[in-house]
C-alpha atoms as a PDB file:
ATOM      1  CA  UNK A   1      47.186  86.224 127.483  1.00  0.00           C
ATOM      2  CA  UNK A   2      50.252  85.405 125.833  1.00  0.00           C
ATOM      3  CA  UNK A   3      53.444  87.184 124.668  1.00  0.00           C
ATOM      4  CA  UNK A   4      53.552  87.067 120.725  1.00  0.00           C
ATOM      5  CA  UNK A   5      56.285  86.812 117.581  1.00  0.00           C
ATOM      6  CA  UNK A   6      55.347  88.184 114.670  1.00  0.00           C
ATOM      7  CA  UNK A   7      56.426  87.002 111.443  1.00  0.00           C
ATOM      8  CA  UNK A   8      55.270  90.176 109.441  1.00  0.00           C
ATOM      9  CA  UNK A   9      56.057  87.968 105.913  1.00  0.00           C
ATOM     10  CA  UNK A  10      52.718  87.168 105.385  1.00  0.00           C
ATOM     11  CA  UNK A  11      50.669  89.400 107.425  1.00  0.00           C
ATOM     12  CA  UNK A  12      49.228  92.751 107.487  1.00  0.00           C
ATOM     13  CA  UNK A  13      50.643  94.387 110.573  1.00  0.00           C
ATOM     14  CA  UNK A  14      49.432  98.353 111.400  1.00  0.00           C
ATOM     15  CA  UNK A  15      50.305 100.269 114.096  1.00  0.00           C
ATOM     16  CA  UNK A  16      47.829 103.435 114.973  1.00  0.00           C
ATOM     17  CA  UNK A  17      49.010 105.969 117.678  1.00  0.00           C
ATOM     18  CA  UNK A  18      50.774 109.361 118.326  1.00  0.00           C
ATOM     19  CA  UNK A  19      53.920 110.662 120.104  1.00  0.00           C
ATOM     20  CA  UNK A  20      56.496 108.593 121.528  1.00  0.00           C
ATOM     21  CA  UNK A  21      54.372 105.652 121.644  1.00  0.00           C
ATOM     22  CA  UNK A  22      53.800 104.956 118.129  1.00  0.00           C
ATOM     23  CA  UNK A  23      57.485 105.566 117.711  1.00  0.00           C
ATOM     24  CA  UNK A  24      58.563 103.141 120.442  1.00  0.00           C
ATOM     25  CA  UNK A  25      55.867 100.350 118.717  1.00  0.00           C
ATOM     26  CA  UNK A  26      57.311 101.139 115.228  1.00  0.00           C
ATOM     27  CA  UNK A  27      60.990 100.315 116.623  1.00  0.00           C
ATOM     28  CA  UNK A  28      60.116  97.317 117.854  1.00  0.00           C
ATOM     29  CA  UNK A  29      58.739  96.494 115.128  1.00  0.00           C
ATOM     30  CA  UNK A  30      61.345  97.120 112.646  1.00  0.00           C
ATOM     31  CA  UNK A  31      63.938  95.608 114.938  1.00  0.00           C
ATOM     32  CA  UNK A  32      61.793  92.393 114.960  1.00  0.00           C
ATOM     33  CA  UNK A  33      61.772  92.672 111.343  1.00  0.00           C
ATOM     34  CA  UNK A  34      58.855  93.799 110.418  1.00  0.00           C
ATOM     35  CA  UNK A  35      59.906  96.687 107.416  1.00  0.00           C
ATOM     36  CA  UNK A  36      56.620  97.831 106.612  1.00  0.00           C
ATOM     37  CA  UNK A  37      53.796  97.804 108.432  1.00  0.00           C
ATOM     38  CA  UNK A  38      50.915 100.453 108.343  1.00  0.00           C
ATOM     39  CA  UNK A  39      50.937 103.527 110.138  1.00  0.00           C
ATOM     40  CA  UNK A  40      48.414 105.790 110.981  1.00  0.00           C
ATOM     41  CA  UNK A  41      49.216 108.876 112.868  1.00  0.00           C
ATOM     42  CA  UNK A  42      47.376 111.714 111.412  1.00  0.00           C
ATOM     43  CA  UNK A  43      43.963 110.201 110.491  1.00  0.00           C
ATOM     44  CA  UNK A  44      42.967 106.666 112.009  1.00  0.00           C
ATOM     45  CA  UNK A  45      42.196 103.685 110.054  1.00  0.00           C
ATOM     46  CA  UNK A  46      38.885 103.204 109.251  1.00  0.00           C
ATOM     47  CA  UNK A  47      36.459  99.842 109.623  1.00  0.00           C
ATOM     48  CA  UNK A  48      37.218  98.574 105.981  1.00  0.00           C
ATOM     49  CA  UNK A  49      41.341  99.682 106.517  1.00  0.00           C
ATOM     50  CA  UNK A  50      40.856  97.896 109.781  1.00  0.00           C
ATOM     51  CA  UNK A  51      39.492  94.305 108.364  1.00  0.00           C
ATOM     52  CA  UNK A  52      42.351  93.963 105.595  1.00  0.00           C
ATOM     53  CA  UNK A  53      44.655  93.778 108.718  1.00  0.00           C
ATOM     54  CA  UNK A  54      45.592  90.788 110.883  1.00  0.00           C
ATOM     55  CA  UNK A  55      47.984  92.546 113.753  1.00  0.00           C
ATOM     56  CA  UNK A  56      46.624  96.157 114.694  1.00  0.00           C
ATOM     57  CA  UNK A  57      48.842  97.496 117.667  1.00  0.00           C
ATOM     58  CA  UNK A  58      47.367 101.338 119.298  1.00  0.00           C
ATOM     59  CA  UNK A  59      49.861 103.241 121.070  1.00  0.00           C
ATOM     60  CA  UNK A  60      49.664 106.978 122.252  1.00  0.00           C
ATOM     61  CA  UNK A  61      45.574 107.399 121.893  1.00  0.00           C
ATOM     62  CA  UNK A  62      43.460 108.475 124.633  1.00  0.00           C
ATOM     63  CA  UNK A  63      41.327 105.810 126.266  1.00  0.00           C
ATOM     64  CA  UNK A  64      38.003 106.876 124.052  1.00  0.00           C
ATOM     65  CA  UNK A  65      39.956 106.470 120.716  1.00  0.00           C
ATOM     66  CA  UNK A  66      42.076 103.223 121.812  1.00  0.00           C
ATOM     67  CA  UNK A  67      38.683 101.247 122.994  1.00  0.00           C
ATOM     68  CA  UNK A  68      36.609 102.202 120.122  1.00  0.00           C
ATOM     69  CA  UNK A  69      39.696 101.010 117.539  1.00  0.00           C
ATOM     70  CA  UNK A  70      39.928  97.769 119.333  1.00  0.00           C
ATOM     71  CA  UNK A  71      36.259  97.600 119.265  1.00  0.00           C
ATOM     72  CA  UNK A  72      36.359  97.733 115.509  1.00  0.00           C
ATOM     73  CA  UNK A  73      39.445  95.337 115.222  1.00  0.00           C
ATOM     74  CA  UNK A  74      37.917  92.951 117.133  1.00  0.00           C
ATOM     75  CA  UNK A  75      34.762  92.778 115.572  1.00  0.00           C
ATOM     76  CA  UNK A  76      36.571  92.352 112.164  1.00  0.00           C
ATOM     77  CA  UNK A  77      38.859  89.623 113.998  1.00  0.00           C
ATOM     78  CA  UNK A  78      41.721  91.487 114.416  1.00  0.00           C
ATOM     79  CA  UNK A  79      44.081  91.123 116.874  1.00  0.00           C
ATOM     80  CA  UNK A  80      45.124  94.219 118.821  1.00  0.00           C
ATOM     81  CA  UNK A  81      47.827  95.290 121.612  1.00  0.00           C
ATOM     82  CA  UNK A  82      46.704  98.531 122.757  1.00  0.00           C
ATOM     83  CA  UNK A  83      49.997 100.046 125.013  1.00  0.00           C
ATOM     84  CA  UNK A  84      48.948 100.012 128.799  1.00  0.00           C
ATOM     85  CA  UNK A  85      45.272  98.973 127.966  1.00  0.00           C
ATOM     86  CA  UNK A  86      45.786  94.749 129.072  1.00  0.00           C
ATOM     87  CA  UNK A  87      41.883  94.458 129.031  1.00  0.00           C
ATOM     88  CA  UNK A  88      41.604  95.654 125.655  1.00  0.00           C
ATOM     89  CA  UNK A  89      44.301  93.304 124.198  1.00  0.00           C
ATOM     90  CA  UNK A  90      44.243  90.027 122.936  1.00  0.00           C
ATOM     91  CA  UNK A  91      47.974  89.249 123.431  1.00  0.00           C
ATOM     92  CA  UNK A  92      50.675  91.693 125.330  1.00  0.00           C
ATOM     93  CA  UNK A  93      54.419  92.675 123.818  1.00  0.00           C
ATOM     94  CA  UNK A  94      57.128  91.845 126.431  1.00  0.00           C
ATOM     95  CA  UNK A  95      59.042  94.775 127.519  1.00  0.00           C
ATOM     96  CA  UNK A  96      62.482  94.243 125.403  1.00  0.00           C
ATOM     97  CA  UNK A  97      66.437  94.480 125.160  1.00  0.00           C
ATOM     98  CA  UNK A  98      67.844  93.818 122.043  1.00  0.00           C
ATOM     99  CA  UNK A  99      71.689  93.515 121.450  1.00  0.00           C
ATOM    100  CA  UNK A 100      72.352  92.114 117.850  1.00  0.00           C
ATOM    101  CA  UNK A 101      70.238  88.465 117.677  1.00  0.00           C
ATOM    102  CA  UNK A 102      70.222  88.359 121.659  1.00  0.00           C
ATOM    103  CA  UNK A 103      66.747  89.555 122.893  1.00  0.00           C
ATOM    104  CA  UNK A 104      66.087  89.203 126.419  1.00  0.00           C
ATOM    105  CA  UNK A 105      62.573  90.118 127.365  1.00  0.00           C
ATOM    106  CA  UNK A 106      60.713  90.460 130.670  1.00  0.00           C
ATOM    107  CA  UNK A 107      57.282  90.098 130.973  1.00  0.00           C
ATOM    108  CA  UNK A 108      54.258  90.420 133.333  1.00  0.00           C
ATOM    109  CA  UNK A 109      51.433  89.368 131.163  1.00  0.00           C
ATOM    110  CA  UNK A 110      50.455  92.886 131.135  1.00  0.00           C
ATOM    111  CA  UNK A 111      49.505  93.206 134.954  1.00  0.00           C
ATOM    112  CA  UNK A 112      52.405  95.556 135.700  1.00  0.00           C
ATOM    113  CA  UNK A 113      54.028  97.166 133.124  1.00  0.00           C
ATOM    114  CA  UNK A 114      56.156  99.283 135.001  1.00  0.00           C
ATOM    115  CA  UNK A 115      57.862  96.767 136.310  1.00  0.00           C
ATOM    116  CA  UNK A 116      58.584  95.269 133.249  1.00  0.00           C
ATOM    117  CA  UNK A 117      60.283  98.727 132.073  1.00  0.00           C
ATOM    118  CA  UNK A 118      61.974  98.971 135.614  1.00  0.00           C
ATOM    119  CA  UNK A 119      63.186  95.360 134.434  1.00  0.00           C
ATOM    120  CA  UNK A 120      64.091  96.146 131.313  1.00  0.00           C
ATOM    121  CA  UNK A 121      66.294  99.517 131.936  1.00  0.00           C
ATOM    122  CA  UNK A 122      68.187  97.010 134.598  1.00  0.00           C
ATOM    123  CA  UNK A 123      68.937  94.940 131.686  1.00  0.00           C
ATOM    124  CA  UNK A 124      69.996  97.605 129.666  1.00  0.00           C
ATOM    125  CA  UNK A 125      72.419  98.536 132.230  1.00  0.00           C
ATOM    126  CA  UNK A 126      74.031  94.927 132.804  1.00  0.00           C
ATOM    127  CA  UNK A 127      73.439  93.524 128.914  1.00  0.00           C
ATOM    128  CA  UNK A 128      75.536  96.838 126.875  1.00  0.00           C
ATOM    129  CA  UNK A 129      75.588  97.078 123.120  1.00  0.00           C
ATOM    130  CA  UNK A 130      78.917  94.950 123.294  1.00  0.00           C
ATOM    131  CA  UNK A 131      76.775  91.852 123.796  1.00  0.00           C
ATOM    132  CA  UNK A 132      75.981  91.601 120.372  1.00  0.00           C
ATOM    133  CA  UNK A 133      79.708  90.606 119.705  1.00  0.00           C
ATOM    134  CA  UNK A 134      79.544  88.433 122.927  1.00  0.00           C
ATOM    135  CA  UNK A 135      76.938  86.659 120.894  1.00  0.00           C
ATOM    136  CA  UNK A 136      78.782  86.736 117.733  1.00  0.00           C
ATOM    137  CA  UNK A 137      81.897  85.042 119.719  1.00  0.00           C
ATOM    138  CA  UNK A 138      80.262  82.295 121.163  1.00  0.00           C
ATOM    139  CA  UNK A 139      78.318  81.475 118.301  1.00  0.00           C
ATOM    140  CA  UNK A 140      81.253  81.165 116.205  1.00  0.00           C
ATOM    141  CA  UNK A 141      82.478  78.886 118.685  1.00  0.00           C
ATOM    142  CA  UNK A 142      79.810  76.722 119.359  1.00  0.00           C
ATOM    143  CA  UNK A 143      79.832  76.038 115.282  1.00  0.00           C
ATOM    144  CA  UNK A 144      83.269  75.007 115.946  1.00  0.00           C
ATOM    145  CA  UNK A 145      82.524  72.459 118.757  1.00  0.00           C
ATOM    146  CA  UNK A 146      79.406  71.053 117.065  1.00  0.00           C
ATOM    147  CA  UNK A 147      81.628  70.597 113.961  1.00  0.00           C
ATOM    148  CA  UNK A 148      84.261  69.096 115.634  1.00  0.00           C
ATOM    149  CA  UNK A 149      81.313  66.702 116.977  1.00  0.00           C
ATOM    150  CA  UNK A 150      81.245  67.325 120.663  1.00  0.00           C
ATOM    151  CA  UNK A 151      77.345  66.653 122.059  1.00  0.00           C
ATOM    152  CA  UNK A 152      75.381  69.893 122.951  1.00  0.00           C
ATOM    153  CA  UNK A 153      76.179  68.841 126.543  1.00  0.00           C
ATOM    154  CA  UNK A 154      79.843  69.319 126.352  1.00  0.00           C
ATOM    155  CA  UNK A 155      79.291  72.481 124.043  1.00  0.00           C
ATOM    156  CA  UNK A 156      76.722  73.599 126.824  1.00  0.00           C
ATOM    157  CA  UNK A 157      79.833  73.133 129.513  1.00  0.00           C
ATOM    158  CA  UNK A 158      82.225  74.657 127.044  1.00  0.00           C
ATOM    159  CA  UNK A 159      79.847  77.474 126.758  1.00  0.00           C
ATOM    160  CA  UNK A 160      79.596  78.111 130.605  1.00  0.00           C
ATOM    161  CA  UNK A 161      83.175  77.899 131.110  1.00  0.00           C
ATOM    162  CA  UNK A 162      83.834  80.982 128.589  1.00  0.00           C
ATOM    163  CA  UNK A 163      81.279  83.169 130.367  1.00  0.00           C
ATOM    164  CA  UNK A 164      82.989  82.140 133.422  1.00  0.00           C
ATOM    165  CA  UNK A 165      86.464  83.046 132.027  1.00  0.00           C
ATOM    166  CA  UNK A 166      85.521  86.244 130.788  1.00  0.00           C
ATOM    167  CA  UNK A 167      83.604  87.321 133.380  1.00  0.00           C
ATOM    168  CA  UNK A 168      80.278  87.522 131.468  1.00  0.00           C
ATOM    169  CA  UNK A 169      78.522  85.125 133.810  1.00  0.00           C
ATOM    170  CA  UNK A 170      77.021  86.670 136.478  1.00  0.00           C
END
């Protein structure tokens, strides 16, 4: 199974759950960019919502609910992430960090998702919001360098050197 980006331009993305789980799946979402994708909370798609979709992620339903919807996706040829259900999926959503355009992501393949959260929450910790302007600075400057026609090799060094002198690096 592997991990999947979405590029929600040109498909039709849905998301079916309750609780905290369809709310987690529907940040990720918009945070990948993805501004409007279905939702169904209250009443679940049906087999003819279902087929007009090409991404149908189920987070938050019971087990009954979540294998009978991925039944009916992938019959229509759908493909489906169901949260915590790897059997039932036909790719898996790496757990996530996102600080500005920095992601970092940590993934099992869907064998052990709590580790994947423990892994994620350490990243939290060490990667903080003011990453996003650590990105932002050495983006800036690698523009610079490449303009000034240095090879990626030298910006690469240049690059390593900063995080070193700031104290970024680990």
């Amino acid at each position: 199974m592997l991990p999947i980006i979405l590029d929600g331009s040109n498909l039709n993305i849905a998301v079916a759950g309750v609780g905290d789980a369809l709310v987690r799946r529907l940040a990720m979402l918009t945070a990948g960019g993805i501004t409007s994708p279905f939702v169904y909370s209250d009443a679940l798609p049906d087999a003819a919502e279902i087929s007009r979709l090409h991404v149908l992620f189920i987070a938050g339903l019971d087990e009954a609910r979540s294998r009978e919807l991925a039944g009916v996706a992938h019959l229509a040829g759908v493909m489906v992430n169901v949260e915590d259900a790897p059997a039932l999926c036909d790719f898996h959503v790496p757990a996530q960090v996102r600080r500005g355009d920095l992601l970092l992501t940590v993934s099992t393949g869907g064998r052990a998702p709590g580790l994947s959260h423990a892994l994620r929450e350490d990243l939290q910790r060490r990667f903080g919001p003011e990453w996003a302007g650590h990105l932002d600075e050495i983006a800036d400057l690698r523009a610079q360098w490449r303009a000034q026609g240095l090879s990626p090799d030298v910006v690469s060094e240049r690059t390593q050197a900063l995080l070193s002198e700031r104290g970024w690096a680990a």
